[in-house]
Protein backbone atom coordinates (compact mmCIF):
# COMPACT_ATOMS: atom_id res chain seq x y z
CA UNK A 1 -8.23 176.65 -0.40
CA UNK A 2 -10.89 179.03 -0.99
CA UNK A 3 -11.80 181.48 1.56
CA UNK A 4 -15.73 180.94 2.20
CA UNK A 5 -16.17 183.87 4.17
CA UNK A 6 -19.59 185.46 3.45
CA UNK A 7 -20.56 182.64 1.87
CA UNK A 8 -24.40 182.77 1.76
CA UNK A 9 -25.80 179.38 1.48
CA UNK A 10 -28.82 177.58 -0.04
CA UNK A 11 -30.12 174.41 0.08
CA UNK A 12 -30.31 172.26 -3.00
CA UNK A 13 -33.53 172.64 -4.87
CA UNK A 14 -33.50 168.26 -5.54
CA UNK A 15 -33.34 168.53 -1.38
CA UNK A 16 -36.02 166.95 0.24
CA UNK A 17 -37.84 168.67 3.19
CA UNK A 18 -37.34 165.39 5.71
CA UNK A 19 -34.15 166.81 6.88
CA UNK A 20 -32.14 164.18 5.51
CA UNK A 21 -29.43 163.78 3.01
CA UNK A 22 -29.23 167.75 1.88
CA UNK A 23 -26.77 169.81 -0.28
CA UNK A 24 -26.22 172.92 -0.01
CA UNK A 25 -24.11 175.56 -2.51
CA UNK A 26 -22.95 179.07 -2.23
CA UNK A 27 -22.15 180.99 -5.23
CA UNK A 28 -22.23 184.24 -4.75
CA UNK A 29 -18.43 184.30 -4.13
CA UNK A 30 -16.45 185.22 -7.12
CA UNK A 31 -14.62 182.49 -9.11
CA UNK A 32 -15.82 179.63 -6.68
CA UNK A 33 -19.00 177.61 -5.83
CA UNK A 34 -18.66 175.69 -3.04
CA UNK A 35 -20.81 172.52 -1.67
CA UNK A 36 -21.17 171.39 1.81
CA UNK A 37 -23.54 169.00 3.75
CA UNK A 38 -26.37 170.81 5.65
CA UNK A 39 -25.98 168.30 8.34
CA UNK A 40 -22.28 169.37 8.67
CA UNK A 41 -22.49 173.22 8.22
CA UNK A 42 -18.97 173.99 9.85
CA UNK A 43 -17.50 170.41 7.99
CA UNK A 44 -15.58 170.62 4.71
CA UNK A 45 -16.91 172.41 1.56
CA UNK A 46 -16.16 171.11 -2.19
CA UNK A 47 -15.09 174.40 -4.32
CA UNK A 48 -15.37 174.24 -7.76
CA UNK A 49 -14.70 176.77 -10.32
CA UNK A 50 -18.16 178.42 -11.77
CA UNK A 51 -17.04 176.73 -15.27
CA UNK A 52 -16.88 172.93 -13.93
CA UNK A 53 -19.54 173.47 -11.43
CA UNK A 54 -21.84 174.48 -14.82
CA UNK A 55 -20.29 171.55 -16.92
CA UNK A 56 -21.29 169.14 -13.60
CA UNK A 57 -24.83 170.32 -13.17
CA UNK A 58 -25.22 170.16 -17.08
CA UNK A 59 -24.22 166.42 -17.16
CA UNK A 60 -26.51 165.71 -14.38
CA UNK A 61 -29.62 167.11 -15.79
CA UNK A 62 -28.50 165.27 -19.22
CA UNK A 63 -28.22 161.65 -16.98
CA UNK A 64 -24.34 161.40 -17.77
């Protein structure tokens, strides 16, 4: 497991402003971005390596 410790988070930028279903990423960690619910800030965290997490965002912005 990655430690997340100063972990500086952000909200998605696709994140609405109603304060509903919200993303939000660190990566200013090195070798690991990390995902979490905003509702659920102390919850679980996805960790990805910087090279998948590029590869996923990449698809999505290509509708694969």
């Amino acid at each position: 497991m990655a430690d997340l410790t100063g972990a500086r988070w952000r909200k998605s930028t696709r994140s609405g402003s109603n304060g509903g279903d919200c993303i939000e990423v660190t990566d200013n960690l090195p070798g690991v971005v990390a995902v979490r619910d905003s509702k659920d800030p102390h919850g679980p965290a996805l960790t990805f390596t910087p090279t998948a997490w590029t590869t996923f965002i990449e698809a999505t912005r290509n509708d694969h």
